[in-house]
PDB file of N, CA and C in Angstrom:
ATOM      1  N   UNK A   1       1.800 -22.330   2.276  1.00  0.00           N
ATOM      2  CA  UNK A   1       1.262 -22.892   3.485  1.00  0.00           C
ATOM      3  C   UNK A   1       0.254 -24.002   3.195  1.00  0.00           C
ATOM      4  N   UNK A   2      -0.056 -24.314   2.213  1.00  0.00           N
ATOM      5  CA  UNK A   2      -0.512 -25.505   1.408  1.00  0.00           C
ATOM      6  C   UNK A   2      -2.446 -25.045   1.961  1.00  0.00           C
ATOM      7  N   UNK A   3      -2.741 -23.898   1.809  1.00  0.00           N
ATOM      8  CA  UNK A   3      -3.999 -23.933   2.613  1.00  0.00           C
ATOM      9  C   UNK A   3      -5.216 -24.382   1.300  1.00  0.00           C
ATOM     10  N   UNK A   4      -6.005 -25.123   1.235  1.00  0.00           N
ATOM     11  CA  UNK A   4      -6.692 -25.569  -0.141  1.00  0.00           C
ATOM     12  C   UNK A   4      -8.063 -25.181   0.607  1.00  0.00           C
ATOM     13  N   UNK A   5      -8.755 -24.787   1.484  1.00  0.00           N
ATOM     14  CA  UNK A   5      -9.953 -24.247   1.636  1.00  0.00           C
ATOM     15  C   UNK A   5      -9.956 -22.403   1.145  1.00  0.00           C
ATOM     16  N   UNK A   6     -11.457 -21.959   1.274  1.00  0.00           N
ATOM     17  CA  UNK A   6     -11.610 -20.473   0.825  1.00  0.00           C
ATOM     18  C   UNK A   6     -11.212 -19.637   2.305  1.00  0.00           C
ATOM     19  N   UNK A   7     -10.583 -18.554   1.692  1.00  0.00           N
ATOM     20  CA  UNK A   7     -10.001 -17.577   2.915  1.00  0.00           C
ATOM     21  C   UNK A   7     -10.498 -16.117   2.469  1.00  0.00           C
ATOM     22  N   UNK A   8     -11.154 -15.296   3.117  1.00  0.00           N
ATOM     23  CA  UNK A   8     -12.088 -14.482   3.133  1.00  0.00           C
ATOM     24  C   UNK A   8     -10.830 -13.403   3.056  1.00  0.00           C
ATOM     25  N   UNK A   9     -10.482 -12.423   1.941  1.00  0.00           N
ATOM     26  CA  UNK A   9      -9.571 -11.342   1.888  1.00  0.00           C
ATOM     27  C   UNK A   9     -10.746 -10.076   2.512  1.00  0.00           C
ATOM     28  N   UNK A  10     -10.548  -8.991   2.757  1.00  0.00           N
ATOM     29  CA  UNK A  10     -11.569  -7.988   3.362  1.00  0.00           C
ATOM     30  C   UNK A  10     -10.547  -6.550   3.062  1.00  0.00           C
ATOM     31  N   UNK A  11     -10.011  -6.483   1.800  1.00  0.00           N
ATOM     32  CA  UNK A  11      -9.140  -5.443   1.829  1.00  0.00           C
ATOM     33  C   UNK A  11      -9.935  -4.366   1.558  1.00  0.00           C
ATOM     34  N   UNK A  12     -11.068  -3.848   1.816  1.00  0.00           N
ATOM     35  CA  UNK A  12     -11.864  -2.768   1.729  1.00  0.00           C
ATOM     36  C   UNK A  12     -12.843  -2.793   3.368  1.00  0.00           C
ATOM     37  N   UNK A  13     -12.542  -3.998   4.029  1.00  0.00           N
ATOM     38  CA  UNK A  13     -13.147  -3.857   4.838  1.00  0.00           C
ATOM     39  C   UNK A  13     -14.721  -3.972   5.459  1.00  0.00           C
ATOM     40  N   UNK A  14     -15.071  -4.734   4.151  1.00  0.00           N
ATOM     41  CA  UNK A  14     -16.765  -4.187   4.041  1.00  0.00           C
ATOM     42  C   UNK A  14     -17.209  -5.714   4.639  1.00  0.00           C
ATOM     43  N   UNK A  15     -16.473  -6.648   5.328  1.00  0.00           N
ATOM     44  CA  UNK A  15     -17.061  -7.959   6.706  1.00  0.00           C
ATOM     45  C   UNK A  15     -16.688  -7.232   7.517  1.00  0.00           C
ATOM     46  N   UNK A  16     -15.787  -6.964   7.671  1.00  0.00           N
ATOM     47  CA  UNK A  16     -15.035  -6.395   9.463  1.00  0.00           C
ATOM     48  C   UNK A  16     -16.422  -4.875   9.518  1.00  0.00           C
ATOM     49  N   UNK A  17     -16.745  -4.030   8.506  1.00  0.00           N
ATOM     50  CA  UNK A  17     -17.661  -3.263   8.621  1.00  0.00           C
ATOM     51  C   UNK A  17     -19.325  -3.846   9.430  1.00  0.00           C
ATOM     52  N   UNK A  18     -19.552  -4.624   8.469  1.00  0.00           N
ATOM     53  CA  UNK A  18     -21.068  -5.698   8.313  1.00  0.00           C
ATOM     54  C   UNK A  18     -21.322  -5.981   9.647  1.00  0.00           C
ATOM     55  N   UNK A  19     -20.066  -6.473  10.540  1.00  0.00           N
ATOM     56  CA  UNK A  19     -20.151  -7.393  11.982  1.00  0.00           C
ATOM     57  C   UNK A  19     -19.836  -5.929  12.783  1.00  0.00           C
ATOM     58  N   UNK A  20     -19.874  -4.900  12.239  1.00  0.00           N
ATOM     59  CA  UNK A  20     -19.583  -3.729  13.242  1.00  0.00           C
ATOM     60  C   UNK A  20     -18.440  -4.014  14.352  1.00  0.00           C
ATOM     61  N   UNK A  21     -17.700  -4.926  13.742  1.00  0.00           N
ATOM     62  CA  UNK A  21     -16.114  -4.890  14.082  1.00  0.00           C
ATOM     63  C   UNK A  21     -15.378  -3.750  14.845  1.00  0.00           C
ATOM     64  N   UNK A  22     -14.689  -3.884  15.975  1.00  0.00           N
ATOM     65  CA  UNK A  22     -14.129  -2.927  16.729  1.00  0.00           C
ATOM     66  C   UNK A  22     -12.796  -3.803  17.252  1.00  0.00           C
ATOM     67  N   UNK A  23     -12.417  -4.765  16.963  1.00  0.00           N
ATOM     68  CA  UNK A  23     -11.560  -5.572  17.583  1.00  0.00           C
ATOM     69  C   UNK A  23     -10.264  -6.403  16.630  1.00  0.00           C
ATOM     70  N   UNK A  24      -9.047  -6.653  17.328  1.00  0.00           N
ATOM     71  CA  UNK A  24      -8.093  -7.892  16.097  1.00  0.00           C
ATOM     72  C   UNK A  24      -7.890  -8.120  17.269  1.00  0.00           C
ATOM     73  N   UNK A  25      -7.424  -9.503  16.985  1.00  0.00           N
ATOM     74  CA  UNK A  25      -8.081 -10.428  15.777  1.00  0.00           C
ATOM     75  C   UNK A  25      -9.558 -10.905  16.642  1.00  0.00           C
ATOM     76  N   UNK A  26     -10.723 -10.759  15.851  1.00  0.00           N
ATOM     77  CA  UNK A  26     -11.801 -10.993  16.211  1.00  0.00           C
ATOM     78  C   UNK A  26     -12.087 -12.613  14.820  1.00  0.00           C
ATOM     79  N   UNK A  27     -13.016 -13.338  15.778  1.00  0.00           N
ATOM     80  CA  UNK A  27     -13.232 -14.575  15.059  1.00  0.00           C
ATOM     81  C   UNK A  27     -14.665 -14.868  15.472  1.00  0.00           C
ATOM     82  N   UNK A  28     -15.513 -14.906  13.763  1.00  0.00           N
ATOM     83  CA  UNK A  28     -16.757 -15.157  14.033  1.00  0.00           C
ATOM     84  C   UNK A  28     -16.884 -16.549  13.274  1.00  0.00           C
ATOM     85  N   UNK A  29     -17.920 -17.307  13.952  1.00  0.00           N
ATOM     86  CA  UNK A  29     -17.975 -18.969  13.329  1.00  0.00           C
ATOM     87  C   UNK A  29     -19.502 -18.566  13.140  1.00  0.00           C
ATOM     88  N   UNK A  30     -19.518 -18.809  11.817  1.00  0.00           N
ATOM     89  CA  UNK A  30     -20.525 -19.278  10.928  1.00  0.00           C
ATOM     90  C   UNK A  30     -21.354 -20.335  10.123  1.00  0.00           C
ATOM     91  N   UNK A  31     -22.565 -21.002  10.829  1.00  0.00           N
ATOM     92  CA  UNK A  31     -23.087 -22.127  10.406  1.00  0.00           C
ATOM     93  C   UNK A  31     -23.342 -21.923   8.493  1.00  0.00           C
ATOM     94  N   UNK A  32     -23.974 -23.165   8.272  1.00  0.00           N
ATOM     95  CA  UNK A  32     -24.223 -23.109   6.846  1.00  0.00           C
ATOM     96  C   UNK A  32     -25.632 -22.833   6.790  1.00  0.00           C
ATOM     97  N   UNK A  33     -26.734 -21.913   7.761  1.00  0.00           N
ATOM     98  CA  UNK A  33     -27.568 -20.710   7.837  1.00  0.00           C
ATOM     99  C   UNK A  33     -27.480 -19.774   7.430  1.00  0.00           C
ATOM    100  N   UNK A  34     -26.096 -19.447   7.514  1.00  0.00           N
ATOM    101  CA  UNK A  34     -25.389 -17.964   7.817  1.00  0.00           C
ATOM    102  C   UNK A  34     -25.583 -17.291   9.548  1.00  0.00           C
ATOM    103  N   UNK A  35     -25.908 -18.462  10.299  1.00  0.00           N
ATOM    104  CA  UNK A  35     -25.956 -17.686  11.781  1.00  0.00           C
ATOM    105  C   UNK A  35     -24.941 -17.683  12.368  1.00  0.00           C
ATOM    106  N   UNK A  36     -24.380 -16.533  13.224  1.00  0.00           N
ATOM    107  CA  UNK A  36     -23.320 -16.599  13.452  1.00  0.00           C
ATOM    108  C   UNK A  36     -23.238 -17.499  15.071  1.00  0.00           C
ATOM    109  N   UNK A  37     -22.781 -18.596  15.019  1.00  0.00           N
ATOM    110  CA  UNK A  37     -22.628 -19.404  16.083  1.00  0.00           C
ATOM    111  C   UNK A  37     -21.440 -19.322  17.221  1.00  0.00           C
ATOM    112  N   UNK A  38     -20.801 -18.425  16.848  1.00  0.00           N
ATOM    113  CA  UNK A  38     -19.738 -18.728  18.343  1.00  0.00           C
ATOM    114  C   UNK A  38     -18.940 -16.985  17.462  1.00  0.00           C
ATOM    115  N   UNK A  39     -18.480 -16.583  18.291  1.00  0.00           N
ATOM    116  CA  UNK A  39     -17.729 -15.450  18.314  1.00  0.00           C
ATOM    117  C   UNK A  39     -16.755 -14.910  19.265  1.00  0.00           C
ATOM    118  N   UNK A  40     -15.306 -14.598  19.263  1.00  0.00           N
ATOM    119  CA  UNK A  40     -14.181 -14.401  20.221  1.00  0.00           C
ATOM    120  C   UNK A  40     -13.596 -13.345  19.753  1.00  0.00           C
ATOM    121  N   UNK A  41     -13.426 -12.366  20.584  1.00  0.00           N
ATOM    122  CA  UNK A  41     -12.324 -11.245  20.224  1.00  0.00           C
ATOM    123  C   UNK A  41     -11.225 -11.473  21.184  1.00  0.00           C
ATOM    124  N   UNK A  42     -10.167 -11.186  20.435  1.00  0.00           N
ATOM    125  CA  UNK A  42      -8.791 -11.117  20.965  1.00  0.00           C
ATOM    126  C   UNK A  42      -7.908 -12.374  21.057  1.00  0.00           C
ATOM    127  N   UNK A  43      -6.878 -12.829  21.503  1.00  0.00           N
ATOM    128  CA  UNK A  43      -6.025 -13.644  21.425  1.00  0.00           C
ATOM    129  C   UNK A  43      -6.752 -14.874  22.683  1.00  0.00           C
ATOM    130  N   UNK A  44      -6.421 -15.931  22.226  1.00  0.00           N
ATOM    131  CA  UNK A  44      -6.522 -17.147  23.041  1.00  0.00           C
ATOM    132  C   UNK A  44      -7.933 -17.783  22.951  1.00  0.00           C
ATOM    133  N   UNK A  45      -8.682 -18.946  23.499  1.00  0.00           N
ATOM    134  CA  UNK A  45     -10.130 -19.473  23.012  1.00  0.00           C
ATOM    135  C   UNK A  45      -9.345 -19.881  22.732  1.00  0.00           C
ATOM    136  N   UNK A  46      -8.386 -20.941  21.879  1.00  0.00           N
ATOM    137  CA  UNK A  46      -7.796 -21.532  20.738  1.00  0.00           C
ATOM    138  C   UNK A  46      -8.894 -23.021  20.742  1.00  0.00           C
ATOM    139  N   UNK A  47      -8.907 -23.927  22.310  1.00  0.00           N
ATOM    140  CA  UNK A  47      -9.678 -25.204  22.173  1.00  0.00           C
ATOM    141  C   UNK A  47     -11.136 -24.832  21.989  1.00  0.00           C
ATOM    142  N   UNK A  48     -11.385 -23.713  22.464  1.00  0.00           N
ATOM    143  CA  UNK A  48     -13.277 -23.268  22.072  1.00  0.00           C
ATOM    144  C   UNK A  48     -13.998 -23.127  20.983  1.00  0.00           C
ATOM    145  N   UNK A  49     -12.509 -22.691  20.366  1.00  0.00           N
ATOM    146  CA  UNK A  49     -12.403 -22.251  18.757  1.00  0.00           C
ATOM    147  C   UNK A  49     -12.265 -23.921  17.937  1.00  0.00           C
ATOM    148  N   UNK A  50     -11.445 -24.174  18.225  1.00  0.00           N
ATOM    149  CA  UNK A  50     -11.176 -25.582  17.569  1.00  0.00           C
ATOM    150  C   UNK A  50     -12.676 -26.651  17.678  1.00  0.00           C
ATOM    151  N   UNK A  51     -13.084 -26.334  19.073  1.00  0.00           N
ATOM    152  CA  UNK A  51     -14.596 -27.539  18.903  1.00  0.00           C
ATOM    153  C   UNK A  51     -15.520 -27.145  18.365  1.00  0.00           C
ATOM    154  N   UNK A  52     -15.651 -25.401  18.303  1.00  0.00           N
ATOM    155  CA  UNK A  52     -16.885 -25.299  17.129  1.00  0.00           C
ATOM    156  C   UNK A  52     -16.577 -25.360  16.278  1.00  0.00           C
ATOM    157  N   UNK A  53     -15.532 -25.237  15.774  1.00  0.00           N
ATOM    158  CA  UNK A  53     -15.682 -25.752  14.310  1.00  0.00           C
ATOM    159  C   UNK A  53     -15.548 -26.764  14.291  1.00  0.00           C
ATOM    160  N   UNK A  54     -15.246 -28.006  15.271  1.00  0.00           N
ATOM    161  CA  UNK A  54     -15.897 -29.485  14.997  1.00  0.00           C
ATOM    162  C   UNK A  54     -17.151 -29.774  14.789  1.00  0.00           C
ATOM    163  N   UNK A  55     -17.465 -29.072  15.758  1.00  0.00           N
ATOM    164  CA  UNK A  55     -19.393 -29.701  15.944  1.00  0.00           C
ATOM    165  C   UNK A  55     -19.905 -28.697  15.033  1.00  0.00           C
ATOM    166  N   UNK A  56     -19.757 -27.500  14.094  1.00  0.00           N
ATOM    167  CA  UNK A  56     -19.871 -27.325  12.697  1.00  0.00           C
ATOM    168  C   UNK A  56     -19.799 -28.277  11.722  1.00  0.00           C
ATOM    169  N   UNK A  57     -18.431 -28.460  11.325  1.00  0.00           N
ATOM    170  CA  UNK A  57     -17.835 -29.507  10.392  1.00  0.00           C
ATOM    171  C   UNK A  57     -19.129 -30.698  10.948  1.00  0.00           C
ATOM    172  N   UNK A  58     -19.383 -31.405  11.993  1.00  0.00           N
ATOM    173  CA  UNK A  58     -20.182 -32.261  11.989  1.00  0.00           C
ATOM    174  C   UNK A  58     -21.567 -32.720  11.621  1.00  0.00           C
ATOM    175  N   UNK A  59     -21.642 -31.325  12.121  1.00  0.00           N
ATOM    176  CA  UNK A  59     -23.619 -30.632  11.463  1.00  0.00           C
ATOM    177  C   UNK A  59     -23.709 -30.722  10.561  1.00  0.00           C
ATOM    178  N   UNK A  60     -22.585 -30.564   9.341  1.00  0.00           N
ATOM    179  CA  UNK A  60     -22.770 -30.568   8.121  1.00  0.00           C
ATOM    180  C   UNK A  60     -22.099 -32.173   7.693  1.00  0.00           C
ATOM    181  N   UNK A  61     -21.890 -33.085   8.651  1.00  0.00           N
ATOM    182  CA  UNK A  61     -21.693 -34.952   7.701  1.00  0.00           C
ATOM    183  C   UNK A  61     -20.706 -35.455   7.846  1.00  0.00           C
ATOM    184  N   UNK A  62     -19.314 -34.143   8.208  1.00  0.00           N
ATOM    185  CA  UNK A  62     -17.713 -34.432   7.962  1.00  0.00           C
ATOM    186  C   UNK A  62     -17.985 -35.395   9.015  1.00  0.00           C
ATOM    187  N   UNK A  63     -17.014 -36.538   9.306  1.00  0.00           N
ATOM    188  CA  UNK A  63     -16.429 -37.297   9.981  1.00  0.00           C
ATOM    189  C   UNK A  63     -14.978 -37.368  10.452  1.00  0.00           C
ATOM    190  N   UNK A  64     -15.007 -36.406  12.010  1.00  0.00           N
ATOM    191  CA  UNK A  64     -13.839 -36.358  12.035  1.00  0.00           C
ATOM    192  C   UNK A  64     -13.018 -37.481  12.823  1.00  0.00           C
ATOM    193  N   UNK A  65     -11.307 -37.171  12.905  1.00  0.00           N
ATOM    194  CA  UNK A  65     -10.669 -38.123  13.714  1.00  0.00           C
ATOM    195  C   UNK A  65     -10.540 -37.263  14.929  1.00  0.00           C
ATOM    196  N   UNK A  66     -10.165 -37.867  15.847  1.00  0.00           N
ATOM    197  CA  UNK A  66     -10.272 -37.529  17.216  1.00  0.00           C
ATOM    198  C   UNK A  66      -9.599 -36.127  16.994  1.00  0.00           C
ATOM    199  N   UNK A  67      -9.506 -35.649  18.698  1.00  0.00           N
ATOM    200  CA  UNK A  67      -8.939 -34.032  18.910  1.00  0.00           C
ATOM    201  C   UNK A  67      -8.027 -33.451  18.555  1.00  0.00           C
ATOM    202  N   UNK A  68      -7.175 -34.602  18.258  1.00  0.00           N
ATOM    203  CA  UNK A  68      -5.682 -34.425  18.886  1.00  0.00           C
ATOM    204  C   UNK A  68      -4.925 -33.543  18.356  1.00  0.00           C
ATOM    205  N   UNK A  69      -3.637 -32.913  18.870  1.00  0.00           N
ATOM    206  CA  UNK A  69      -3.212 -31.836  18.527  1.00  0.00           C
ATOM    207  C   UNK A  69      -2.057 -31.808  17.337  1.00  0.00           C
ATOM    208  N   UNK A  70      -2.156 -31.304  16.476  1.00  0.00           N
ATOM    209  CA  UNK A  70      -1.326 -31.484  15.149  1.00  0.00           C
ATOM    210  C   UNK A  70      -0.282 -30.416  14.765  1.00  0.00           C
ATOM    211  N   UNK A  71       1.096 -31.063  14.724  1.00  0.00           N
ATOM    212  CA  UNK A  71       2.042 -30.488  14.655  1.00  0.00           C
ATOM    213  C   UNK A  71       1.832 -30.024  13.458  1.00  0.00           C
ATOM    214  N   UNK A  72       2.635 -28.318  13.262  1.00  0.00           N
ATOM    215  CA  UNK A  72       2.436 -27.760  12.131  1.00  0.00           C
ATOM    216  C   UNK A  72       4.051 -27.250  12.664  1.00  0.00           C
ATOM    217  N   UNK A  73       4.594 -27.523  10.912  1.00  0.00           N
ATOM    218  CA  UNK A  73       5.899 -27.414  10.908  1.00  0.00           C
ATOM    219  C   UNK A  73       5.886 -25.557  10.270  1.00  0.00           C
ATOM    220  N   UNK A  74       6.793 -24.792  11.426  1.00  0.00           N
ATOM    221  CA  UNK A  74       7.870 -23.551  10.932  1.00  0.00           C
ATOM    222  C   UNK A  74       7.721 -23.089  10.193  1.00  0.00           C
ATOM    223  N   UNK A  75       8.806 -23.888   9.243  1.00  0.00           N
ATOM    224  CA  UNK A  75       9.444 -24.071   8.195  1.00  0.00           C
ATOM    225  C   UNK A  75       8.863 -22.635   7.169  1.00  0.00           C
ATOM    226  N   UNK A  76      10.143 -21.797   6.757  1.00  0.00           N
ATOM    227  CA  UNK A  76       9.298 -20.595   6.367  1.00  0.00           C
ATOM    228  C   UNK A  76       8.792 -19.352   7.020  1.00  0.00           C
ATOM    229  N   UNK A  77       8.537 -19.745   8.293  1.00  0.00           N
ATOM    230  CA  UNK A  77       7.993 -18.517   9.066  1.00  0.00           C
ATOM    231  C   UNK A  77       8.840 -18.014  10.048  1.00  0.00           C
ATOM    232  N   UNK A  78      10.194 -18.223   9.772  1.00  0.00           N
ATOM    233  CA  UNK A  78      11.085 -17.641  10.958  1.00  0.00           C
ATOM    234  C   UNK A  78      11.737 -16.346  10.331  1.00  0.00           C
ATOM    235  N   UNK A  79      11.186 -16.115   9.170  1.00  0.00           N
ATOM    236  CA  UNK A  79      11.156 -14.585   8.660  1.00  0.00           C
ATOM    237  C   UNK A  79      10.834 -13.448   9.147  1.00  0.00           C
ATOM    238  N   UNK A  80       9.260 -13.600  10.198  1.00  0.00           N
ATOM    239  CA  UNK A  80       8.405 -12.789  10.570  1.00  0.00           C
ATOM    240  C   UNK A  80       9.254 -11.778  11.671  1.00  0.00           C
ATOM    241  N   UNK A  81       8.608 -10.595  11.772  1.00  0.00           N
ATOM    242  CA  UNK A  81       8.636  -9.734  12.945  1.00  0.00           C
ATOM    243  C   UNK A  81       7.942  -9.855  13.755  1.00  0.00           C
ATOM    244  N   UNK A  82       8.231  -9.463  14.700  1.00  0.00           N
ATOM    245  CA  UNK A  82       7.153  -9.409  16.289  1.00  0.00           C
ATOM    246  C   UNK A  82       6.380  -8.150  15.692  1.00  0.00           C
ATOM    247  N   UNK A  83       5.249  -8.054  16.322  1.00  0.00           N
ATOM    248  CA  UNK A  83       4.271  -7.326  16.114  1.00  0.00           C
ATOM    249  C   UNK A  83       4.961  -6.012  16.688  1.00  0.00           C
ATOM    250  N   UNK A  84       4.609  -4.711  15.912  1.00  0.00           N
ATOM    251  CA  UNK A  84       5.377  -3.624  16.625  1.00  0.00           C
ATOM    252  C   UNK A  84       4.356  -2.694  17.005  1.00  0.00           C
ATOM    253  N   UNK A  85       4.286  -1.677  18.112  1.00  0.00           N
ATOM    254  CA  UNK A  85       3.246  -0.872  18.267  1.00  0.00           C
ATOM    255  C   UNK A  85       4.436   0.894  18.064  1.00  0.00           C
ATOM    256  N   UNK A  86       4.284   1.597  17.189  1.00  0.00           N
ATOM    257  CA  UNK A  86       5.176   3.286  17.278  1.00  0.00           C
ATOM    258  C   UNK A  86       3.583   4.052  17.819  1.00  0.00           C
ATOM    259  N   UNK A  87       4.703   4.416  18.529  1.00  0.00           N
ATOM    260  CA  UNK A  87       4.318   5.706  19.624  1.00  0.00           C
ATOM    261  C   UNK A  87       5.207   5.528  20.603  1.00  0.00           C
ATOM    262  N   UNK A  88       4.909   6.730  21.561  1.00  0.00           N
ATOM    263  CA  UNK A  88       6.271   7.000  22.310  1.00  0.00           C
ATOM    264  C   UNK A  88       6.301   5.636  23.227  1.00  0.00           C
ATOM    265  N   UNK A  89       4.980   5.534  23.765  1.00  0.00           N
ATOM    266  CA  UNK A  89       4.683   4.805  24.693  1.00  0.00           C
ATOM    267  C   UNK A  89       4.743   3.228  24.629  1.00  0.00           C
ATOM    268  N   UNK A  90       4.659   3.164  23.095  1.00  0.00           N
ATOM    269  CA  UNK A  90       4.284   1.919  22.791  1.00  0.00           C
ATOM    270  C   UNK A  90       5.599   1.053  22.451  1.00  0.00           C
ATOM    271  N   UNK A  91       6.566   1.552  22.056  1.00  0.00           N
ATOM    272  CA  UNK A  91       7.725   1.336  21.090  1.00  0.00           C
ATOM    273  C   UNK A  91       8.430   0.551  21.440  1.00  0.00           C
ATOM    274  N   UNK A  92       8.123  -0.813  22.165  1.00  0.00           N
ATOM    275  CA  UNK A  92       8.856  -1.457  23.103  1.00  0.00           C
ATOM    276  C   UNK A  92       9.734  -2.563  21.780  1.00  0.00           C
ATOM    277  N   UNK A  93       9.369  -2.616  20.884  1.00  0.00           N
ATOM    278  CA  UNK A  93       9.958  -3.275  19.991  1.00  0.00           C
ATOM    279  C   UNK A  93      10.561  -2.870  18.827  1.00  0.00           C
ATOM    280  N   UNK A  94      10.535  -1.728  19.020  1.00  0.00           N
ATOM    281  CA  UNK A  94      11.193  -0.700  17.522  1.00  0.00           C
ATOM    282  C   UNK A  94      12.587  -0.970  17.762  1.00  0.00           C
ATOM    283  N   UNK A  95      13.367  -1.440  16.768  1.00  0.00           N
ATOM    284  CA  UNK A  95      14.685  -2.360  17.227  1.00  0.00           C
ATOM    285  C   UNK A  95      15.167  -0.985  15.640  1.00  0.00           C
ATOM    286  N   UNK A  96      16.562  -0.005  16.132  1.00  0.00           N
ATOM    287  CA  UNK A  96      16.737   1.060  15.447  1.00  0.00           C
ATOM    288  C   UNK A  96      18.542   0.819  15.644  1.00  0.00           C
ATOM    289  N   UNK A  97      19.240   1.614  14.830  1.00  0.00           N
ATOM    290  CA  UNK A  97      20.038   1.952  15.819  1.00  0.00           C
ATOM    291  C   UNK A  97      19.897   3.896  15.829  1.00  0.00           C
ATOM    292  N   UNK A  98      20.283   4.243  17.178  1.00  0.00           N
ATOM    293  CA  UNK A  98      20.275   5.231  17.350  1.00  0.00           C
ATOM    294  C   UNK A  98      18.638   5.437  18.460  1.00  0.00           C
ATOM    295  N   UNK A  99      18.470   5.943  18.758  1.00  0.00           N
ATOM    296  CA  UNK A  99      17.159   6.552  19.859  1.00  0.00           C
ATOM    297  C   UNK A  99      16.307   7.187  19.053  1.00  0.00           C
ATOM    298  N   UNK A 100      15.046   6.637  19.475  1.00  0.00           N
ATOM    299  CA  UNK A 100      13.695   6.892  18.845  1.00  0.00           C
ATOM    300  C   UNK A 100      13.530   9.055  19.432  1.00  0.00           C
ATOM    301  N   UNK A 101      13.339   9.343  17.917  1.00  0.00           N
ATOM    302  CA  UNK A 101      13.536  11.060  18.715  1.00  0.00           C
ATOM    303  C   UNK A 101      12.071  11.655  18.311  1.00  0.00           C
ATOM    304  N   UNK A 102      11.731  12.171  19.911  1.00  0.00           N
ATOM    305  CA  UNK A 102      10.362  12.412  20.077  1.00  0.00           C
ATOM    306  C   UNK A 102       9.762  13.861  18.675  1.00  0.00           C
ATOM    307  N   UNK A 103       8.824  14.145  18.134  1.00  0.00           N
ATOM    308  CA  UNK A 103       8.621  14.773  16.939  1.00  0.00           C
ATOM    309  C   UNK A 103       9.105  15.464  16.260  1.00  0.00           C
ATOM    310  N   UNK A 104       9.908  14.489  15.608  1.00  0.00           N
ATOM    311  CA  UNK A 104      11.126  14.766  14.613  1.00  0.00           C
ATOM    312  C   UNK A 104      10.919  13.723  13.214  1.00  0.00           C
ATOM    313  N   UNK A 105      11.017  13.726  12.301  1.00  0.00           N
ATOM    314  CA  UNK A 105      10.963  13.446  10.914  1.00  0.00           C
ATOM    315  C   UNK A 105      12.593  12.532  10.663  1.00  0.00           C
ATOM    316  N   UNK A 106      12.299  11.467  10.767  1.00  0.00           N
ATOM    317  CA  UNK A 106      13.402  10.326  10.703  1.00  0.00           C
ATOM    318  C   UNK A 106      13.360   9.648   9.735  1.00  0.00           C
ATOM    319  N   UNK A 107      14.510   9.073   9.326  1.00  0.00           N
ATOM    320  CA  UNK A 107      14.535   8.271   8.246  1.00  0.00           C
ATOM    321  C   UNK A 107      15.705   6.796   8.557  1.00  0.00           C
ATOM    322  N   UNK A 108      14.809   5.836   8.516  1.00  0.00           N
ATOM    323  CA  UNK A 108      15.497   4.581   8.587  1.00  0.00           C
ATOM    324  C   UNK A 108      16.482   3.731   7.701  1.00  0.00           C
ATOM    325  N   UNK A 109      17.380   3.408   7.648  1.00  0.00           N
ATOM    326  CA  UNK A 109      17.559   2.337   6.747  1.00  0.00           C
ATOM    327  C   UNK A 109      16.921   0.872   7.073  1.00  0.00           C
ATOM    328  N   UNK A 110      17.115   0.004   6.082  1.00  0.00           N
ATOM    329  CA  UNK A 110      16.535  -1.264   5.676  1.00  0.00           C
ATOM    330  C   UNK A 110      17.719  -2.044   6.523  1.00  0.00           C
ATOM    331  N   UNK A 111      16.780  -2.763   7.285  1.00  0.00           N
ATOM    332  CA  UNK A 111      18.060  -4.147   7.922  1.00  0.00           C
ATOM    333  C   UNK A 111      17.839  -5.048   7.812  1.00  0.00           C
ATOM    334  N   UNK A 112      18.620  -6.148   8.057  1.00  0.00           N
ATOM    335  CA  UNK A 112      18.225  -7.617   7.958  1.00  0.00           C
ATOM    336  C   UNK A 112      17.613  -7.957   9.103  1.00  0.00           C
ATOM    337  N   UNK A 113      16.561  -9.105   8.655  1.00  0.00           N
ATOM    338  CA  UNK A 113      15.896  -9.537   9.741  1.00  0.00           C
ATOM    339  C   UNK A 113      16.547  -9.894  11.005  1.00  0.00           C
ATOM    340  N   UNK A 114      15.948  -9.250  12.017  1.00  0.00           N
ATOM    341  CA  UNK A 114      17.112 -10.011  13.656  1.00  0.00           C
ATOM    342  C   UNK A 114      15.873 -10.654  14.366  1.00  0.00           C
ATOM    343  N   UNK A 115      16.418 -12.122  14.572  1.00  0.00           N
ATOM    344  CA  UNK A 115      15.815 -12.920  15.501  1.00  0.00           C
ATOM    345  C   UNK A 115      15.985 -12.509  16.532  1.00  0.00           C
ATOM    346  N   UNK A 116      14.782 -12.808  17.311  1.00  0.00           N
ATOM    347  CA  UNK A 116      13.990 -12.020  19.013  1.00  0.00           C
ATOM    348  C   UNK A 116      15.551 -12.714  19.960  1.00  0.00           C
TER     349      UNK A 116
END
């Protein structure tokens, strides 16, 4: 994905702990204080999100080019699954064959990826 900045791994959990985290995807913006300047839980903010970290990036000298919105190519990511939730209730995307059987000990086979 060609990403060349630092990306914060948390596989023990001990940021999502620190910020007393209760939420995904939660997004905290952080000055070069360490204060935490803008914060969003859950999906969407995307332009609220995008200008603080302009007027970040700015505080600190960057010079940016205007707003505008930048195509980011696919390519590669048509691999993914839709997000799945198991439980009885939830299972709106558990793609099986055969019927999801209420507490019973199942065993799946491996399929190829199926586009939505």
């Amino acid at each position: 994905m060609n990403i060349t900045w630092p990306v914060v791994l948390d596989n023990d959990f001990s940021q999502w702990n620190a910020y007393n985290n209760r939420y995904w995807p939660a997004q905290f913006f952080i000055d070069g204080n360490g204060e935490i300047r803008y914060f969003h839980f859950g999906e969407g903010a995307y332009e609220e999100a995008e200008q603080v970290i302009r007027d970040l990036l700015k505080e600190n000298g960057a010079e940016l080019e205007s707003s505008g919105t930048i195509e980011v190519s696919d390519e590669g990511l048509s691999k993914r699954t839709p997000e799945i939730y198991l439980g009885y209730t939830r299972a709106k995307n558990f793609a099986s064959e055969g019927n999801l059987k209420k507490d019973t000990l199942t065993s799946f086979e491996k399929k190829e990826y199926l586009e939505p």
